[in-house]
C-alpha atoms as a PDB file:
ATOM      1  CA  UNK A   1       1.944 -24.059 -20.085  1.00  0.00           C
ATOM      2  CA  UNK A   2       0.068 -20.781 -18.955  1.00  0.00           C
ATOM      3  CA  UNK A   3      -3.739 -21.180 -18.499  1.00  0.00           C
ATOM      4  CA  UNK A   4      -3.984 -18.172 -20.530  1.00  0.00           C
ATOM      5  CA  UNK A   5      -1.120 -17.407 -24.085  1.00  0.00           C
ATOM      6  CA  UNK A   6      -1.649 -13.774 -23.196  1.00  0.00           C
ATOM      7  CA  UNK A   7      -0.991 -11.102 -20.558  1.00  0.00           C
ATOM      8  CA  UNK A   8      -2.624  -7.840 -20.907  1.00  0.00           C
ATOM      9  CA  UNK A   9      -2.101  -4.945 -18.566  1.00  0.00           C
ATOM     10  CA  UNK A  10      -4.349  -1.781 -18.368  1.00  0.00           C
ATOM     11  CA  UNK A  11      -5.139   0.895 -15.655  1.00  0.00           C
ATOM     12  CA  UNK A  12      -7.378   3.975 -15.107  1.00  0.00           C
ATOM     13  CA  UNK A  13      -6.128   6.971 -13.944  1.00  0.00           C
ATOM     14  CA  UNK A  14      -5.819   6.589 -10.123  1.00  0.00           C
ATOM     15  CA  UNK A  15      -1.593   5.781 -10.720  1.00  0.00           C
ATOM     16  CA  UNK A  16      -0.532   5.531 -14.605  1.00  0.00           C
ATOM     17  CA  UNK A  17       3.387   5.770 -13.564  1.00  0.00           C
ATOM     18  CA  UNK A  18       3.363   2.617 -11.360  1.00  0.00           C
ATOM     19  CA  UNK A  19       1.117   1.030 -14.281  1.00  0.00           C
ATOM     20  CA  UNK A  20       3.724   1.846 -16.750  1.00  0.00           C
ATOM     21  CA  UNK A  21       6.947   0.635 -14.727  1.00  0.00           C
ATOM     22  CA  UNK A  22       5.036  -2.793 -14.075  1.00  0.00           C
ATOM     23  CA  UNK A  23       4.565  -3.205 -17.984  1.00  0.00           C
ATOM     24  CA  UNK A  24       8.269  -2.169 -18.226  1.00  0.00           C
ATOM     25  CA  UNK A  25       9.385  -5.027 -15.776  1.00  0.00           C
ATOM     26  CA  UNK A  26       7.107  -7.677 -17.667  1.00  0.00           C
ATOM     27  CA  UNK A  27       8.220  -5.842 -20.885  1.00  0.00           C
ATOM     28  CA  UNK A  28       4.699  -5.948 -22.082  1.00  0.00           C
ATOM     29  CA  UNK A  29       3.116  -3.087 -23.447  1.00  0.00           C
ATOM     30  CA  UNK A  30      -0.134  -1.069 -21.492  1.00  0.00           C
ATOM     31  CA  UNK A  31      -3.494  -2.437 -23.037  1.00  0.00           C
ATOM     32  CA  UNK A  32      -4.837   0.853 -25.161  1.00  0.00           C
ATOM     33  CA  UNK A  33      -7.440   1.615 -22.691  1.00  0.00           C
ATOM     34  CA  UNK A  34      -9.672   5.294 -22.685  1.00  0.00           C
ATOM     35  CA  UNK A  35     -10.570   6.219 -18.987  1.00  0.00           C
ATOM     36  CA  UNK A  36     -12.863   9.479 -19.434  1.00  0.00           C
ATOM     37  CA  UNK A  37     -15.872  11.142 -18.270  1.00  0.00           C
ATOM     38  CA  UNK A  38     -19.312  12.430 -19.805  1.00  0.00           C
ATOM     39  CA  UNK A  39     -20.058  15.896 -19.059  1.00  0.00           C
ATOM     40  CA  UNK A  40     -22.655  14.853 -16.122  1.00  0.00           C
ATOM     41  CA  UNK A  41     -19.101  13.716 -14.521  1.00  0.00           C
ATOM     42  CA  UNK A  42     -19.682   9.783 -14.823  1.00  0.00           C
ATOM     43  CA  UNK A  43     -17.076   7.278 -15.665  1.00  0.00           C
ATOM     44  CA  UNK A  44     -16.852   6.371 -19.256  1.00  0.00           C
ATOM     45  CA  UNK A  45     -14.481   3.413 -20.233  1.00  0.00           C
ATOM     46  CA  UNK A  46     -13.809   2.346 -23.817  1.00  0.00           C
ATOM     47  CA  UNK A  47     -11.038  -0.747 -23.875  1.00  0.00           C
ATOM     48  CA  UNK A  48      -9.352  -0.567 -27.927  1.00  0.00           C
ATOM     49  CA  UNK A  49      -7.726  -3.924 -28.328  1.00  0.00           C
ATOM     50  CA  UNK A  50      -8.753  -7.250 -28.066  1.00  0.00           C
ATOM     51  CA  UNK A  51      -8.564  -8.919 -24.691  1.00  0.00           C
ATOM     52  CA  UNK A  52     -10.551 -12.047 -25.367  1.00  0.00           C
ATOM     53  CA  UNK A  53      -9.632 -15.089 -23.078  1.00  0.00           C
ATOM     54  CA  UNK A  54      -6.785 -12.457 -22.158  1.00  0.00           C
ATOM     55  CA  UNK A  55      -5.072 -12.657 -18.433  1.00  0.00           C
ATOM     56  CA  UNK A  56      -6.150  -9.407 -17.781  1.00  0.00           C
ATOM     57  CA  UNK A  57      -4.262  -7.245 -15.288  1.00  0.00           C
ATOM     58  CA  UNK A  58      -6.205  -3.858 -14.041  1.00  0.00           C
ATOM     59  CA  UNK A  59      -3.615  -1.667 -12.304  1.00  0.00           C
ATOM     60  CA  UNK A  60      -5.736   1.033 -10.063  1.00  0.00           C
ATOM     61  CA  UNK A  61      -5.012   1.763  -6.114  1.00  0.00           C
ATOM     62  CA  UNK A  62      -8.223   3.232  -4.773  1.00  0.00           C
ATOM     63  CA  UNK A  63      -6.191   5.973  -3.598  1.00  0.00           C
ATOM     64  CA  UNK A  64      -7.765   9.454  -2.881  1.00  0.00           C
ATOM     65  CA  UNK A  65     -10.166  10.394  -4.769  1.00  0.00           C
ATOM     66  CA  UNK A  66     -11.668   7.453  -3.597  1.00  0.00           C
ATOM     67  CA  UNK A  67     -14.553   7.402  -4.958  1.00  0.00           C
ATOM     68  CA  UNK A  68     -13.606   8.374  -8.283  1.00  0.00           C
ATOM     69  CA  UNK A  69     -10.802   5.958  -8.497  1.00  0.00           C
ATOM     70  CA  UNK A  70     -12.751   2.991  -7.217  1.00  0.00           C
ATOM     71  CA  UNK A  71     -15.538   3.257  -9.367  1.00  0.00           C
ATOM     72  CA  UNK A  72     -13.224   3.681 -12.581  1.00  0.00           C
ATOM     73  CA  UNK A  73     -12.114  -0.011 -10.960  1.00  0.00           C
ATOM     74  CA  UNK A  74     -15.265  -1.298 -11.266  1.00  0.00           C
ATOM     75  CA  UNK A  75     -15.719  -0.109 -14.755  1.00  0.00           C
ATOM     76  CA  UNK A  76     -12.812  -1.028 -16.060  1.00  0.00           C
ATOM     77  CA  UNK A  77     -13.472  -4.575 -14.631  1.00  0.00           C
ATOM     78  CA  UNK A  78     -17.147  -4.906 -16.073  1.00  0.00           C
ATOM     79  CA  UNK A  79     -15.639  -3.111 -19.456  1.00  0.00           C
ATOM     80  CA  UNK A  80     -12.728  -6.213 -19.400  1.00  0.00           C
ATOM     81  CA  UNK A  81     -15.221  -8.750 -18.125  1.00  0.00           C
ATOM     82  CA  UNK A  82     -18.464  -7.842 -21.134  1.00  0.00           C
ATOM     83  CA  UNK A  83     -14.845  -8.110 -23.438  1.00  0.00           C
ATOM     84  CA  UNK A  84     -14.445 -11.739 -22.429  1.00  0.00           C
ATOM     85  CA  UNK A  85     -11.576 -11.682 -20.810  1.00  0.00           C
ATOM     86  CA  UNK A  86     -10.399 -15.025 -20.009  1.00  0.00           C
ATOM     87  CA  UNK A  87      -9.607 -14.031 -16.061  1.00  0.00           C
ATOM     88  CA  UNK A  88      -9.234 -10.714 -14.899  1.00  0.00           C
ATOM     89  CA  UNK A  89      -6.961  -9.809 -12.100  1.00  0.00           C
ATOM     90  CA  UNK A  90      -7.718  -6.638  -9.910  1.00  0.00           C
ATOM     91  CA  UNK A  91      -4.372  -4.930  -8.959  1.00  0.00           C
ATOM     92  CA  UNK A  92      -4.816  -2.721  -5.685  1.00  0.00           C
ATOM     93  CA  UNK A  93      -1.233  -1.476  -4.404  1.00  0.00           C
ATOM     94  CA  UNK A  94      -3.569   0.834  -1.857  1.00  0.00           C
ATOM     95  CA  UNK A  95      -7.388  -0.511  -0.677  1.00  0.00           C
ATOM     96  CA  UNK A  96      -8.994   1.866  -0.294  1.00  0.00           C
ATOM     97  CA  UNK A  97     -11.802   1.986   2.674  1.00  0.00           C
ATOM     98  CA  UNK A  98      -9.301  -0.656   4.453  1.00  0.00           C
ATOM     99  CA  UNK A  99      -9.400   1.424   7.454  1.00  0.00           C
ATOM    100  CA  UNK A 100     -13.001   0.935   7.800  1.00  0.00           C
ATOM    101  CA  UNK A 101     -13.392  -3.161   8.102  1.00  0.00           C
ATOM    102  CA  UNK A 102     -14.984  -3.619  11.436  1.00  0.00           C
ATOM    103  CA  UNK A 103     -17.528  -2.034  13.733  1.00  0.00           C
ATOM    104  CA  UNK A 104     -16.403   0.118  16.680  1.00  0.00           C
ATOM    105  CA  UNK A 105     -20.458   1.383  17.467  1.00  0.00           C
ATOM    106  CA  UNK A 106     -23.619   0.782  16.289  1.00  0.00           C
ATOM    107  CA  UNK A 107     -24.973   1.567  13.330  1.00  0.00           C
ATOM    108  CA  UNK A 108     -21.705   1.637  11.530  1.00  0.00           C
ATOM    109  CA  UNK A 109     -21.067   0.069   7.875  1.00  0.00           C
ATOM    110  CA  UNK A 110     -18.150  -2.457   7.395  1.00  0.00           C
ATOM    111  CA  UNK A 111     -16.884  -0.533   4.233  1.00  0.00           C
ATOM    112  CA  UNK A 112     -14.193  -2.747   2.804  1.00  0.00           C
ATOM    113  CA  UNK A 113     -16.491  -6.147   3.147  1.00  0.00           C
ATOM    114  CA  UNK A 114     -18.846  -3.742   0.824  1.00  0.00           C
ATOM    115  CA  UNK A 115     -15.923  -2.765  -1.620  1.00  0.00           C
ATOM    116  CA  UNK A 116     -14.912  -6.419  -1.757  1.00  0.00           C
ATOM    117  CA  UNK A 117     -18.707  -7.344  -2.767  1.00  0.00           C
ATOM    118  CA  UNK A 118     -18.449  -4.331  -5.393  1.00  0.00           C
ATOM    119  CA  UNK A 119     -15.341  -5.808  -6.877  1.00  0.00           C
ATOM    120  CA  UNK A 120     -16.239  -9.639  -6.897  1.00  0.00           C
ATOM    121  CA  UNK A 121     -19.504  -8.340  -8.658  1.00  0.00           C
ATOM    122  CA  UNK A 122     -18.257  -6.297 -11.171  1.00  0.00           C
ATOM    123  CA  UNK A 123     -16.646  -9.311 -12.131  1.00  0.00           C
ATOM    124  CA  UNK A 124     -12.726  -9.411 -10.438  1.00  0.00           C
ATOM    125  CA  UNK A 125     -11.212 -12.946 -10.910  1.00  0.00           C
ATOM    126  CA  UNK A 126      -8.355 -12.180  -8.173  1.00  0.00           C
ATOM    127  CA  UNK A 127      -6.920  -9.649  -6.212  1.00  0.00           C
ATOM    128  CA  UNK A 128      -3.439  -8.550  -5.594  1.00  0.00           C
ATOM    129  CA  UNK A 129      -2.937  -5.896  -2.856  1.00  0.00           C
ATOM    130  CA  UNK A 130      -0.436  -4.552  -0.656  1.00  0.00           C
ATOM    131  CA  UNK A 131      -0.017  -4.363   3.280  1.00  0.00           C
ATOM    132  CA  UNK A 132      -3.486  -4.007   4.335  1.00  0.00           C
ATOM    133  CA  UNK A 133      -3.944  -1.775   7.211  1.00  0.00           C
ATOM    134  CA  UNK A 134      -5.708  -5.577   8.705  1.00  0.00           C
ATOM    135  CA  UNK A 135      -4.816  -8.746   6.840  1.00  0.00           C
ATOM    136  CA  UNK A 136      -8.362 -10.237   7.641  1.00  0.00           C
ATOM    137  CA  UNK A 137      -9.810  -8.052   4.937  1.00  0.00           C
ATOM    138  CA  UNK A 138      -8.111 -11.066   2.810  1.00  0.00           C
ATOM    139  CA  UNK A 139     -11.138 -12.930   4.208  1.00  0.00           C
ATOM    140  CA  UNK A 140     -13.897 -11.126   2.806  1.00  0.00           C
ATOM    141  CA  UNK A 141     -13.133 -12.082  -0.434  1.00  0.00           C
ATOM    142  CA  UNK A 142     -14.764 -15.616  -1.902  1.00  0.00           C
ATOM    143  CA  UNK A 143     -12.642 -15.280  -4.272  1.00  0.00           C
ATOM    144  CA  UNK A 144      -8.074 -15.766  -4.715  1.00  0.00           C
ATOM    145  CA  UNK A 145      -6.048 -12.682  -2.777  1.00  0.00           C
ATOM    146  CA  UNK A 146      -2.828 -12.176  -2.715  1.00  0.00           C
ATOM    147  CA  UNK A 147      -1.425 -10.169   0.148  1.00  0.00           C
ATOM    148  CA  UNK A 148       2.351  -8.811  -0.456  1.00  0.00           C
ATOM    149  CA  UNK A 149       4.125  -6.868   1.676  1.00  0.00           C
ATOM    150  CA  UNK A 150       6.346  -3.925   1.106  1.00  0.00           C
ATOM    151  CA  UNK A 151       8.595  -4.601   4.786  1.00  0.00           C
ATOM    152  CA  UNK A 152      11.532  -5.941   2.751  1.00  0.00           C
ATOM    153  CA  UNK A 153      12.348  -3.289   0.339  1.00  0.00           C
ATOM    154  CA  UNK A 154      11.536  -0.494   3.089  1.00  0.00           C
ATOM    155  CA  UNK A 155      13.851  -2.155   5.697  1.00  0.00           C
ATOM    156  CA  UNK A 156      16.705  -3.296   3.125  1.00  0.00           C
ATOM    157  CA  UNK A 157      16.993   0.724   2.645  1.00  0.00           C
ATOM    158  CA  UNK A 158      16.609   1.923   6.185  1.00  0.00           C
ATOM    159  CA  UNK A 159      19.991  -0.841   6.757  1.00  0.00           C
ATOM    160  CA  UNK A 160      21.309   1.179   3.949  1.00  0.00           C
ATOM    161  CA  UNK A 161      20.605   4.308   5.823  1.00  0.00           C
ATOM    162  CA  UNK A 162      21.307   3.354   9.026  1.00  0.00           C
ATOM    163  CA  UNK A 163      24.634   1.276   8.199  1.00  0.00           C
ATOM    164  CA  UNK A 164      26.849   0.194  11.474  1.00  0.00           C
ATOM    165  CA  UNK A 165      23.925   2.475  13.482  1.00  0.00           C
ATOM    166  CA  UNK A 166      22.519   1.301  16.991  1.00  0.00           C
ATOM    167  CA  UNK A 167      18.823   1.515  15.781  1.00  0.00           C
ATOM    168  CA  UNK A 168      15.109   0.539  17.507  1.00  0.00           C
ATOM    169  CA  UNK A 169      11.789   0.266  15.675  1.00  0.00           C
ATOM    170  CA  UNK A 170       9.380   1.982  16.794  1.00  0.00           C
ATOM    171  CA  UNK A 171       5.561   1.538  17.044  1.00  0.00           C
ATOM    172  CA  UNK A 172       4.007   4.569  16.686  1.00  0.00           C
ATOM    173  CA  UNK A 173       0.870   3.376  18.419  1.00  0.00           C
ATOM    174  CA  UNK A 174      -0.279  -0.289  19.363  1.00  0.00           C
ATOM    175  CA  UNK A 175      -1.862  -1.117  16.317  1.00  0.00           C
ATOM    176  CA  UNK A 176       1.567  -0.748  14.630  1.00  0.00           C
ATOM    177  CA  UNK A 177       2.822  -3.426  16.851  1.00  0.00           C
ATOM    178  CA  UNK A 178       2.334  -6.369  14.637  1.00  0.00           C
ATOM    179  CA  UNK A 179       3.807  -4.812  11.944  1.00  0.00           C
ATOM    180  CA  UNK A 180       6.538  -3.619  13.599  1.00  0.00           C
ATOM    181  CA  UNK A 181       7.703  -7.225  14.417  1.00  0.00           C
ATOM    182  CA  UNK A 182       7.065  -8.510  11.030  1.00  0.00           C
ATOM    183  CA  UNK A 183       9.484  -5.607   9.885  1.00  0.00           C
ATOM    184  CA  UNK A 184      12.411  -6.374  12.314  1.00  0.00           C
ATOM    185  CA  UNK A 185      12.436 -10.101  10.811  1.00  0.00           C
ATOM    186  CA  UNK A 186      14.301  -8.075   7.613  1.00  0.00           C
ATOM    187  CA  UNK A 187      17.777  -7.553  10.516  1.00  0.00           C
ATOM    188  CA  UNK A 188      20.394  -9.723  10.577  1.00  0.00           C
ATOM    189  CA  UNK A 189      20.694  -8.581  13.832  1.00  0.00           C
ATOM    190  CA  UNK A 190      18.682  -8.267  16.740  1.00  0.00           C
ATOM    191  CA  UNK A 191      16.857  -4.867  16.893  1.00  0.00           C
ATOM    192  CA  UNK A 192      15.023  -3.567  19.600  1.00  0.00           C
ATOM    193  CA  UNK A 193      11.110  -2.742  19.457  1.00  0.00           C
ATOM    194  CA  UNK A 194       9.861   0.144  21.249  1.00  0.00           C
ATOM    195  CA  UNK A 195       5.303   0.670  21.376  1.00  0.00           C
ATOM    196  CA  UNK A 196       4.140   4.467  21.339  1.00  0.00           C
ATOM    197  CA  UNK A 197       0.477   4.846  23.539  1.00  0.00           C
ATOM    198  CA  UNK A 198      -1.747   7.415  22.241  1.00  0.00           C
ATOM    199  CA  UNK A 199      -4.914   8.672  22.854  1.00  0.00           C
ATOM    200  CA  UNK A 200      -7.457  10.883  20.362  1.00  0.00           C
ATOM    201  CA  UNK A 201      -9.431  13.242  22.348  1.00  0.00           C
ATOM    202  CA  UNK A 202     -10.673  14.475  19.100  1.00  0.00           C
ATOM    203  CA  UNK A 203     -10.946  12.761  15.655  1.00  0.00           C
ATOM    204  CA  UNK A 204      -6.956  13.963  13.672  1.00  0.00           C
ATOM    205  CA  UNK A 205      -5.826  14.853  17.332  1.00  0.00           C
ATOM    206  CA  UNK A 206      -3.295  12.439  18.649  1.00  0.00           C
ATOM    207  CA  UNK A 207      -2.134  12.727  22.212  1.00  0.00           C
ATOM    208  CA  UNK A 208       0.902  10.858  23.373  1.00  0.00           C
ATOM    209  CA  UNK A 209       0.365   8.781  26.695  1.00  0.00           C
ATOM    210  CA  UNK A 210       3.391   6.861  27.165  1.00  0.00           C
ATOM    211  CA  UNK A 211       6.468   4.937  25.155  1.00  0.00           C
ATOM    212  CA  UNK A 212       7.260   1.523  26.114  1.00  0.00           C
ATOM    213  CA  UNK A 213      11.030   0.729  24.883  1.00  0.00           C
ATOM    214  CA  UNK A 214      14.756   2.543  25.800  1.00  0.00           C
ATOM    215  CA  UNK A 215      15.096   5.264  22.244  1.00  0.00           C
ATOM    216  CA  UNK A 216      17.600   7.017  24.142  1.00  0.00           C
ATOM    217  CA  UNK A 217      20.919   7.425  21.881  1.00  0.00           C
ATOM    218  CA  UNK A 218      19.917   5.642  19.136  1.00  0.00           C
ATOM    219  CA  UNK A 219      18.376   5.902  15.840  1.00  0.00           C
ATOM    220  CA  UNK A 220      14.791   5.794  15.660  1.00  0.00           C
ATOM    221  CA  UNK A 221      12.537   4.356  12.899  1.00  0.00           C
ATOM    222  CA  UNK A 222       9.130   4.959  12.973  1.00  0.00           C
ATOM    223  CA  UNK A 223       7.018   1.667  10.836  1.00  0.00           C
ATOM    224  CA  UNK A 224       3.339   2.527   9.622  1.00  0.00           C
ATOM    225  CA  UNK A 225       1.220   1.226   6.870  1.00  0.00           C
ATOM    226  CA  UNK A 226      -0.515   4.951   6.159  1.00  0.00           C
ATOM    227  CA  UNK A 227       0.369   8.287   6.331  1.00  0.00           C
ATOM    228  CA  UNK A 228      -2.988  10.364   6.233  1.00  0.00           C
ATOM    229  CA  UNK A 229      -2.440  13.557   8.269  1.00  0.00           C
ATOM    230  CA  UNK A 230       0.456  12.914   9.432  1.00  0.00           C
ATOM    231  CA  UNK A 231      -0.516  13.283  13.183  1.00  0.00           C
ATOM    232  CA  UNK A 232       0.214  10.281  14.524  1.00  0.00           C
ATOM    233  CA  UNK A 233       4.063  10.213  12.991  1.00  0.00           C
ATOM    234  CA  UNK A 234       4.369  14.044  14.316  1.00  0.00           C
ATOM    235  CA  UNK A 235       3.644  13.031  17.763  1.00  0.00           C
ATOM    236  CA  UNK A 236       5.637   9.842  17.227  1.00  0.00           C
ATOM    237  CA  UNK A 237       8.649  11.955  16.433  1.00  0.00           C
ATOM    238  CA  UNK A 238       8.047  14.654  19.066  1.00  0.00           C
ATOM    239  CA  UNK A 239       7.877  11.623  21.880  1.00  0.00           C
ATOM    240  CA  UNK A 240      10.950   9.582  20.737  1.00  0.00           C
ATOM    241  CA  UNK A 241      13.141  12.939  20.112  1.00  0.00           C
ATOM    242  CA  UNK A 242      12.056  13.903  24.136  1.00  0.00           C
ATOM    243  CA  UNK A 243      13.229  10.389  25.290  1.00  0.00           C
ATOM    244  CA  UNK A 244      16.564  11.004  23.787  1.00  0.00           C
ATOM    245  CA  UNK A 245      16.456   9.390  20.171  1.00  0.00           C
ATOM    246  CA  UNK A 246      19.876  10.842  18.268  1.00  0.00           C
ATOM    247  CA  UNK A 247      18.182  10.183  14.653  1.00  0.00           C
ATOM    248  CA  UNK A 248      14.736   9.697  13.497  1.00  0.00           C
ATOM    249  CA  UNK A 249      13.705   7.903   9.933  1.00  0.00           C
ATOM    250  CA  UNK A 250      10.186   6.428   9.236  1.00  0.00           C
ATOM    251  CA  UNK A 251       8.894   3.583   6.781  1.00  0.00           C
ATOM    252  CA  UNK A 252       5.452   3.973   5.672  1.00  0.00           C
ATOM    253  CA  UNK A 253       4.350   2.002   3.146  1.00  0.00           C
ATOM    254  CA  UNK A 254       1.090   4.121   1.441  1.00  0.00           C
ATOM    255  CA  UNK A 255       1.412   8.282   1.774  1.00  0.00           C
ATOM    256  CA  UNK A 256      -2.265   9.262   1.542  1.00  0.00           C
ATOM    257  CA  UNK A 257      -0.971  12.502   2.772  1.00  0.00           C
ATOM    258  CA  UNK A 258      -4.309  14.459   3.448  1.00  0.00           C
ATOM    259  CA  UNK A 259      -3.694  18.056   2.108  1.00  0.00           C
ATOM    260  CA  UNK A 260      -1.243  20.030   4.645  1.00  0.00           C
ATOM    261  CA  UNK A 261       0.428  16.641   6.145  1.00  0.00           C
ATOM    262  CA  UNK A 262       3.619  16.278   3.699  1.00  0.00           C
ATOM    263  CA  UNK A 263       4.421  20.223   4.625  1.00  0.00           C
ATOM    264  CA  UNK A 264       3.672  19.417   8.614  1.00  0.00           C
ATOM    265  CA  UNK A 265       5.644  16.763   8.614  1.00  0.00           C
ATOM    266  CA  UNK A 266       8.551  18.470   6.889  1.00  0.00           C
ATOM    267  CA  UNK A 267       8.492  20.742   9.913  1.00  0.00           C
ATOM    268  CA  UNK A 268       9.003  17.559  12.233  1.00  0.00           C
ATOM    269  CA  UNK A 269      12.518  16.324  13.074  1.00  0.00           C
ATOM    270  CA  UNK A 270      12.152  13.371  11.393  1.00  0.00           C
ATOM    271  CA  UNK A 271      15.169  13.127   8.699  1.00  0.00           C
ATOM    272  CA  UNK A 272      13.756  11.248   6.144  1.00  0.00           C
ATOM    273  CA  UNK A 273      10.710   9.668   5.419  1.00  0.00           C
ATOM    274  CA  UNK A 274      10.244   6.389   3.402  1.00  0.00           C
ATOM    275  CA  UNK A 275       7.116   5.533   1.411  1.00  0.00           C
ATOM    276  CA  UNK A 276       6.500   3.638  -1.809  1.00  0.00           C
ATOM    277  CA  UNK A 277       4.534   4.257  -4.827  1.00  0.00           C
ATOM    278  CA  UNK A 278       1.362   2.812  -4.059  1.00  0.00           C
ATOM    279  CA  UNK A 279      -0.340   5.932  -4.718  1.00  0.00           C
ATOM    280  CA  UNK A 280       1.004   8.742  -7.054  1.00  0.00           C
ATOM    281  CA  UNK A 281       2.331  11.701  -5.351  1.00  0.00           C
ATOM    282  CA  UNK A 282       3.736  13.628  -7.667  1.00  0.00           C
ATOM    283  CA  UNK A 283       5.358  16.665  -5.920  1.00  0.00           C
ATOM    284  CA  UNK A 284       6.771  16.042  -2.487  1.00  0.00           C
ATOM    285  CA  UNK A 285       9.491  18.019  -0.080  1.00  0.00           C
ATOM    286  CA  UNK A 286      12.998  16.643  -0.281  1.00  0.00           C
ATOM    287  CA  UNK A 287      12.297  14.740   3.091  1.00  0.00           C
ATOM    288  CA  UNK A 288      10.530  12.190   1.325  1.00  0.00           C
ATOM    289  CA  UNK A 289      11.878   9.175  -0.656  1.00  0.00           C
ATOM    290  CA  UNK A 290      10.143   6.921  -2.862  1.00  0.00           C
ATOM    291  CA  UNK A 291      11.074   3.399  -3.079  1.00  0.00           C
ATOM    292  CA  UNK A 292       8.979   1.514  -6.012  1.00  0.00           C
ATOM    293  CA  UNK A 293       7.330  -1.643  -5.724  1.00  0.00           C
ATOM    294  CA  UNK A 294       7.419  -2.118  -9.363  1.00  0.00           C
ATOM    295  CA  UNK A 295       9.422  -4.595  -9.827  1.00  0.00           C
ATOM    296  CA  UNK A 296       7.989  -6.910  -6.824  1.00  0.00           C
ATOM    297  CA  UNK A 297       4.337  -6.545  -8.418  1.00  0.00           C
ATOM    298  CA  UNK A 298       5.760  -7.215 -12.315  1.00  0.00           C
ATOM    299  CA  UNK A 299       7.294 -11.002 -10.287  1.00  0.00           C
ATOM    300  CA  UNK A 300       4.371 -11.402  -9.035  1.00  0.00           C
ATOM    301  CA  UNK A 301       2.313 -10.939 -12.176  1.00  0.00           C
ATOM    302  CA  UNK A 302       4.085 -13.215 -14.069  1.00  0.00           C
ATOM    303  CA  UNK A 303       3.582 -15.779 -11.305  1.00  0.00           C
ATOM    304  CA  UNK A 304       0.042 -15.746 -11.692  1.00  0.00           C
ATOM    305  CA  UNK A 305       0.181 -15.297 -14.937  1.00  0.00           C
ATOM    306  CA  UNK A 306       2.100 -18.531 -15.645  1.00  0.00           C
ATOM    307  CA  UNK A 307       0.670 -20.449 -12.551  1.00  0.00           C
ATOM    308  CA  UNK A 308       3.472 -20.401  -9.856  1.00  0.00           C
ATOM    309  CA  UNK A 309       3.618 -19.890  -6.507  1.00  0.00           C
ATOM    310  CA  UNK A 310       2.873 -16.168  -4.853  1.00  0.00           C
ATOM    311  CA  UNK A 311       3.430 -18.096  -1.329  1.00  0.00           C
ATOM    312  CA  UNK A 312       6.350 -19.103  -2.256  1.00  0.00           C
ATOM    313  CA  UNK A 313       7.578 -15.759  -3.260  1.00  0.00           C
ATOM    314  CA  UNK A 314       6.669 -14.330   0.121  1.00  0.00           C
ATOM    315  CA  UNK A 315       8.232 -17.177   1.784  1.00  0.00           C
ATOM    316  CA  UNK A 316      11.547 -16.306   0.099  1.00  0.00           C
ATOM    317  CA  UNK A 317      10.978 -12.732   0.939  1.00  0.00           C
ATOM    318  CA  UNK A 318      11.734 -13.253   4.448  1.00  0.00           C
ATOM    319  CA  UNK A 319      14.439 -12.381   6.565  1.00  0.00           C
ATOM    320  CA  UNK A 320      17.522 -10.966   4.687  1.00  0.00           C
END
């Protein structure tokens, strides 16, 4: 038996699409939920049915705006939580402020161990995420967090794209690395890794140093967790084309894409870019493709909601 008879799903306004193909693939119905504002711009939340003792679900990526979209989050969390919800579940496809979980000088904030205090005090039971930009954010939490990953469903469609093709994987800088080799677990066959070195003399410049790994003649696939400018793939692309790649593709699981990067990167010879539907972009150019992570995060759901194993799921998720 469940801990909890129901499961109710609501979101905010950060990515009401993915929301609604989640409810689709639990066939449950979105919780009647108003996300507004007052005039003076803040965040006014009225929740219309009844959620008591409810498994609550609250779909909302902090994706840009940030800001905005987070602190809907929090108010939709206190809103469920003074409701009585029996346990309430914070869905984040995209953290936002993930990038920012360490100190690289003095004086700096850790700003996801502060977003996962704001969360856990508002009144979050759990969290579900996707491919944090560094997995030890998991540990800022006191609280349940489950980690998914989106490498399967990008690299089962790169094999589709790339059928019979001699391909490599390619870092695009060395923090990719990790991720990278995680990805290539997904082959049947052994693929090659190649690491891009990069320097920023300024902060959104991105200087190519070097490119460890043979490219040359094969199909390249770029592996990222975050497009933002799109300056690091650019380069990526510019250095693996030089070195002789005959294709390039790219896998990125969450397209910020800061204002000017999906038309810069359309200009780039990369041939197609894959990214999922973390965050809601609504209008892209033809080079993108969109594979959803709907029906991964309704599984998962359901797991929770009826008390079986996420782990397990993950496990299972691994290699084709």
């Amino acid at each position: 038996m469940p801990a909890f008879e129901r499961m109710v799903l609501m979101t905010g306004n950060a990515n009401r699409p993915l929301a609604q193909h989640i409810a689709e693939c639990v066939r449950r119905p979105l919780a009647r939920v108003l996300v507004s504002r007052f005039r003076d711009g803040e965040t006014q939340v009225l929740i219309e049915d009844d959620i008591r003792n409810a498994d609550v679900f609250i779909v909302q990526p902090t994706s840009p705006p940030v800001n905005e979209n987070l602190m809907e989050l929090l108010v939709l969390i206190d809103a469920a939580r003074r409701a009585s919800a029996g346990r309430i579940t914070a869905v984040l496809p995209y953290y936002g402020y993930s990038r920012q979980e360490k100190k690289t000088r003095g004086r700096e904030p850790i700003t996801a161990k502060l977003v996962a205090n704001l969360l856990t005090t508002a009144g979050a039971n759990r969290i579900l995420t996707v491919d944090l930009t560094n997995p030890a954010i998991e540990g800022f939490f006191d609280i349940p967090v489950d980690h998914l990953t989106a490498a399967k469903l990008l690299a089962t469609r790169i094999k589709e794209l790339c059928y019979d093709e001699e391909i490599v994987l390619v870092a695009p800088d060395e923090g990719a690395v990790r991720r990278v080799d995680h990805f290539r677990r997904y082959f049947h066959r052994e693929v090659p890794l190649a690491v891009i070195f990069k320097d920023r003399p300024r902060p959104d410049e991105v200087k190519v140093v070097g490119l460890v790994g043979d490219v040359t003649g094969k199909t390249a696939v770029l592996v990222d967790d975050i497009i933002s400018t799109g300056g690091t793939l650019t380069a990526a692309a510019e250095e693996v084309q030089k070195r002789g790649a005959t294709r390039i593709l790219a896998a990125v699981t969450h397209p910020v894409l800061a204002e000017g990067a999906a038309e810069r990167l359309a200009e780039t010879s990369i041939e197609r870019i894959l990214i999922t539907d973390t965050i809601y972009t609504p209008e892209l150019p033809p080079l993108f493709e969109v594979v959803t992570l709907a029906p991964l995060l309704g599984e998962v759901l359901n797991r929770i909601h009826f008390g079986i194993s996420v782990s397990e799921l993950m496990r299972n998720n691994v290699p084709l």
